[in-house]
N, C-alpha and C. Protein backbone atom coordinates (compact mmCIF):
# COMPACT_ATOMS: atom_id res chain seq x y z
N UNK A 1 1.68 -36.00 7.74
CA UNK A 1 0.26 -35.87 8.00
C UNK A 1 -0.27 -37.17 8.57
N UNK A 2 -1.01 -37.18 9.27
CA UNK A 2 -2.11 -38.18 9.88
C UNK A 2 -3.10 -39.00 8.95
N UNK A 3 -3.59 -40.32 9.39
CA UNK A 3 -3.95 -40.79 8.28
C UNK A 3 -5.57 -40.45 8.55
N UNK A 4 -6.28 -40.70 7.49
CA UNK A 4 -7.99 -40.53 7.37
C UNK A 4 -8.37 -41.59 7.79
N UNK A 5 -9.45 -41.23 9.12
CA UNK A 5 -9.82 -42.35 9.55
C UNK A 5 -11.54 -42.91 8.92
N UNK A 6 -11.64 -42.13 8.37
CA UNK A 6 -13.21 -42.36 7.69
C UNK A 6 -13.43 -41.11 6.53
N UNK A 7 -14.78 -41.17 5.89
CA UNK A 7 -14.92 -40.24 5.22
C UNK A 7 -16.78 -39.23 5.35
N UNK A 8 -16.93 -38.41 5.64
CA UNK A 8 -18.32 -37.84 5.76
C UNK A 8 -19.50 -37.82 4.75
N UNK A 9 -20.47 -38.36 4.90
CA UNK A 9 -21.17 -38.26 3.41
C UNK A 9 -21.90 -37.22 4.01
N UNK A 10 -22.58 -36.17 3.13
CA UNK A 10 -23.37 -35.24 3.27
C UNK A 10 -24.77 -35.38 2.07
N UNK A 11 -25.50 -34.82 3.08
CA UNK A 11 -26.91 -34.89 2.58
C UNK A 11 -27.07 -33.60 1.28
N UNK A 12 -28.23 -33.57 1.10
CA UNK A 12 -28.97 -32.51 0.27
C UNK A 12 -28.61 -31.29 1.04
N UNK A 13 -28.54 -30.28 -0.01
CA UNK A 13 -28.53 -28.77 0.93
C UNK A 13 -29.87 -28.54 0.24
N UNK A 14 -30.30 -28.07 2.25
CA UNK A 14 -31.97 -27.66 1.39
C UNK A 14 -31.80 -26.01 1.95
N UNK A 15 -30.91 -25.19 1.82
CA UNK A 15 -31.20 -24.04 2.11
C UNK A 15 -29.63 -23.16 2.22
N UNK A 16 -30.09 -22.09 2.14
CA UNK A 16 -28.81 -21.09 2.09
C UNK A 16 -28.37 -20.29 3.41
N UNK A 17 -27.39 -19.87 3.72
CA UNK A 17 -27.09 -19.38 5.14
C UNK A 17 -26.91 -17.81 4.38
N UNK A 18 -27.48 -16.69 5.10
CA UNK A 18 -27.23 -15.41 4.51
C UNK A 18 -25.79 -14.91 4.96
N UNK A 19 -25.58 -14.29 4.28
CA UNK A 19 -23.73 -13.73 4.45
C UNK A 19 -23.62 -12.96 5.65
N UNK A 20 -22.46 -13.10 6.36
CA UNK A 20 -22.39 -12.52 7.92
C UNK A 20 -23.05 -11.19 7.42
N UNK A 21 -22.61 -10.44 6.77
CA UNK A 21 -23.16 -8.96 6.53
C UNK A 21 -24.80 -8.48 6.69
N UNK A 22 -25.22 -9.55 6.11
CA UNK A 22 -27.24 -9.42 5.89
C UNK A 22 -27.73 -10.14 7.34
N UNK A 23 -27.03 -10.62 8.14
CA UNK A 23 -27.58 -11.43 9.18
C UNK A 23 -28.17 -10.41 9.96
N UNK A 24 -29.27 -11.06 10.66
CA UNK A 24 -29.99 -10.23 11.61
C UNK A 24 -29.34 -10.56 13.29
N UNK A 25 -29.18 -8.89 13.48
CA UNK A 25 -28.92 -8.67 14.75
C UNK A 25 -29.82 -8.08 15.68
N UNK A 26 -29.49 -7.86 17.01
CA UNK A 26 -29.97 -7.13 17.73
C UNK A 26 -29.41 -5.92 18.11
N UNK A 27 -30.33 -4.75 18.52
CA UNK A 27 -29.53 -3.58 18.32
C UNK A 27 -29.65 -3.70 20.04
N UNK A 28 -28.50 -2.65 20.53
CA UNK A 28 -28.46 -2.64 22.29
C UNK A 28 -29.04 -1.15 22.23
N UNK A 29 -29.91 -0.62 23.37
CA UNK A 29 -30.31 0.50 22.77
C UNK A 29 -29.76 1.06 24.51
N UNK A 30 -28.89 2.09 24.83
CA UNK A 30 -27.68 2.57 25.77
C UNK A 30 -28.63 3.68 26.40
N UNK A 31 -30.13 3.90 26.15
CA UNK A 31 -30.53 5.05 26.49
C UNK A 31 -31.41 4.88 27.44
N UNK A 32 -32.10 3.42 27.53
CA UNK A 32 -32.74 3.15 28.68
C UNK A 32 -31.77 2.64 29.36
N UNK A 33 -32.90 3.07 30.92
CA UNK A 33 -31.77 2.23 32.18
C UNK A 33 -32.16 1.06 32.07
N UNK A 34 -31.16 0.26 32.54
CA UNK A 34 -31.62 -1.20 32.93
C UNK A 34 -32.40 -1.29 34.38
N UNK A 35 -32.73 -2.37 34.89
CA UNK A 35 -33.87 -2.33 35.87
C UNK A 35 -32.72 -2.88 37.05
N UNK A 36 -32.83 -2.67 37.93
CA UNK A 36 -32.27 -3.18 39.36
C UNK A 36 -32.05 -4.20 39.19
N UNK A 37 -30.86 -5.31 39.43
CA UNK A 37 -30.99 -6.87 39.96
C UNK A 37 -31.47 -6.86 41.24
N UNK A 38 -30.64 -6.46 42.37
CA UNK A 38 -30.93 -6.28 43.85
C UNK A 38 -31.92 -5.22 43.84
N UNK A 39 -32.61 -4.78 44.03
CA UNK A 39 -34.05 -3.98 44.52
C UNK A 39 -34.32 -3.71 46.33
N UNK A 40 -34.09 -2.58 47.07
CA UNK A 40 -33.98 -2.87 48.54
C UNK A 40 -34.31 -1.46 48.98
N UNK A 41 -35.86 -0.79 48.30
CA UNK A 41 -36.22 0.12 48.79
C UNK A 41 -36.26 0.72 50.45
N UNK A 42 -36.55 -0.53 50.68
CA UNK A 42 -36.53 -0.25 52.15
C UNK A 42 -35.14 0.10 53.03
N UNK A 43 -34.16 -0.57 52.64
CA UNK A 43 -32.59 -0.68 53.04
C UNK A 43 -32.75 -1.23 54.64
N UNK A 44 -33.59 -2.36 54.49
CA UNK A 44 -32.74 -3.46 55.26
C UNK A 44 -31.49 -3.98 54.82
N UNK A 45 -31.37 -4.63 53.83
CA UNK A 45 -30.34 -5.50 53.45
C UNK A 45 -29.53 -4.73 53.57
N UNK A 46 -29.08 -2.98 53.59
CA UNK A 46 -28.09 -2.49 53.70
C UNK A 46 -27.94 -2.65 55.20
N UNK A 47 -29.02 -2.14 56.00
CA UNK A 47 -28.58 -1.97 57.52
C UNK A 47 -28.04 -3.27 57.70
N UNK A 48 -28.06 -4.47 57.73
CA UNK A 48 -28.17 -5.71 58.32
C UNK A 48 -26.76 -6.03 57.66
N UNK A 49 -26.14 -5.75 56.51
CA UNK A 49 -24.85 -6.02 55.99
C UNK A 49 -23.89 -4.86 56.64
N UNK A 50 -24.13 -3.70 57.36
CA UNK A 50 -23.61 -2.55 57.87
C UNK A 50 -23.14 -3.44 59.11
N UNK A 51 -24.45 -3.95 59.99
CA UNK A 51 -24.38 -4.75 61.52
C UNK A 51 -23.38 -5.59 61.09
N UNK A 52 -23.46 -6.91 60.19
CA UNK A 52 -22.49 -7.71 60.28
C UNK A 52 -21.65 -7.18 59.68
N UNK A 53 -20.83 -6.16 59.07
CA UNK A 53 -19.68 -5.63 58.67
C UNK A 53 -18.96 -5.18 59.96
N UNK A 54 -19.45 -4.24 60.73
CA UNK A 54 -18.96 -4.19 61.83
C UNK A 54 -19.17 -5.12 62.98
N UNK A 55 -19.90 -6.31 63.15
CA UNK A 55 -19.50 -7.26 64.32
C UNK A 55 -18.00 -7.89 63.36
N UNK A 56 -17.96 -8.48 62.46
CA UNK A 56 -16.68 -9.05 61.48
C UNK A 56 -15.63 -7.72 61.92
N UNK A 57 -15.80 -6.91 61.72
CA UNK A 57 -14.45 -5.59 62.21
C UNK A 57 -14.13 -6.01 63.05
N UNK A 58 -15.10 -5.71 64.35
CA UNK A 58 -14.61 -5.79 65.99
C UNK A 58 -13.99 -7.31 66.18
N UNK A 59 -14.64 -8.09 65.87
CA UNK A 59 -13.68 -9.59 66.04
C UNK A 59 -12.60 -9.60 65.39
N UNK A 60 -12.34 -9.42 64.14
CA UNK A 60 -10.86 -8.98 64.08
C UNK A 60 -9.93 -8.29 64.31
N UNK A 61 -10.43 -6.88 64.99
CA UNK A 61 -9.95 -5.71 65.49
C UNK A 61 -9.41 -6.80 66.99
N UNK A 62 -10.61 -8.04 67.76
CA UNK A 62 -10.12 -7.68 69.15
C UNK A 62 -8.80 -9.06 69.24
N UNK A 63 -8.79 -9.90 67.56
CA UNK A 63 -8.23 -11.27 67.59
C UNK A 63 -6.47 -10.19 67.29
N UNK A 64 -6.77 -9.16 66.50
CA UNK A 64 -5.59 -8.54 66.16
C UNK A 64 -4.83 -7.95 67.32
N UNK A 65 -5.23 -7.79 68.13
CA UNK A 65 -4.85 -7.01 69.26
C UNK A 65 -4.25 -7.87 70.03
N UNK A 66 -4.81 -9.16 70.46
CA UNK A 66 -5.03 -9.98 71.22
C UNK A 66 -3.44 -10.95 70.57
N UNK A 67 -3.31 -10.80 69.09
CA UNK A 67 -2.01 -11.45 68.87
C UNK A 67 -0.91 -10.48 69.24
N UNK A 68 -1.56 -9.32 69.05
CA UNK A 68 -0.19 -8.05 69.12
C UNK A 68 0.35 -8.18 70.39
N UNK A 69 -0.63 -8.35 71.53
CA UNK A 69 -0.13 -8.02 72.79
C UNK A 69 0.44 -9.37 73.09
N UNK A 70 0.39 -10.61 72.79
CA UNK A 70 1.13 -11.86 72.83
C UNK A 70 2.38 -11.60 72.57
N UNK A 71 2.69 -10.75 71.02
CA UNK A 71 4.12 -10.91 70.63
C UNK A 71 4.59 -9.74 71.55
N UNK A 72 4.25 -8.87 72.19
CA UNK A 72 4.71 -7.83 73.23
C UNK A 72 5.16 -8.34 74.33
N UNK A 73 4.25 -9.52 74.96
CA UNK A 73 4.72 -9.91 76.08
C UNK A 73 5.85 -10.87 75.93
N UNK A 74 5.90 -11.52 75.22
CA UNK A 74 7.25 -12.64 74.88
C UNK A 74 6.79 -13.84 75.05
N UNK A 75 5.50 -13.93 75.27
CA UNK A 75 5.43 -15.44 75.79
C UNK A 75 5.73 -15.78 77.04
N UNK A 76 5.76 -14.54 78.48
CA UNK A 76 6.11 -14.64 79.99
C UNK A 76 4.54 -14.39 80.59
N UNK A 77 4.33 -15.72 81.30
CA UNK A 77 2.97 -15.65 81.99
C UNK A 77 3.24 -14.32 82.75
């Protein structure tokens, strides 16, 4: 064992902790909905993530192509 490097003095107990059992909780109640984080009645934020989903496609669609047909040709101007 390790040796004691000091010792703790403790104060007065001025109070009691109730037993895990009696402790107060919170109840979750599963029957209401919760409220929206994101909120986007309008559905911009969808259209505008739709646009840049597909410009991000097509640039990789035209970089993918663009390597394919490299390894097709061999590397002959």
């Amino acid at each position: 064992m390790g040796r004691v490097a000091g010792r703790v003095r403790t104060g007065r107990v001025s109070g009691r902790v109730a037993p895990i059992e009696r402790a107060a909780t919170e109840v979750a109640h599963f029957d209401e909905t919760p409220r929206p984080v994101f909120h986007d009645p309008e559905g911009t934020r969808r259209r505008r993530l739709r646009v840049v989903a597909y410009v991000v496609g097509l640039v990789l669609l035209v970089v993918l192509l663009a390597f394919w047909l490299s390894q097709l040709s061999g590397g002959v101007p």
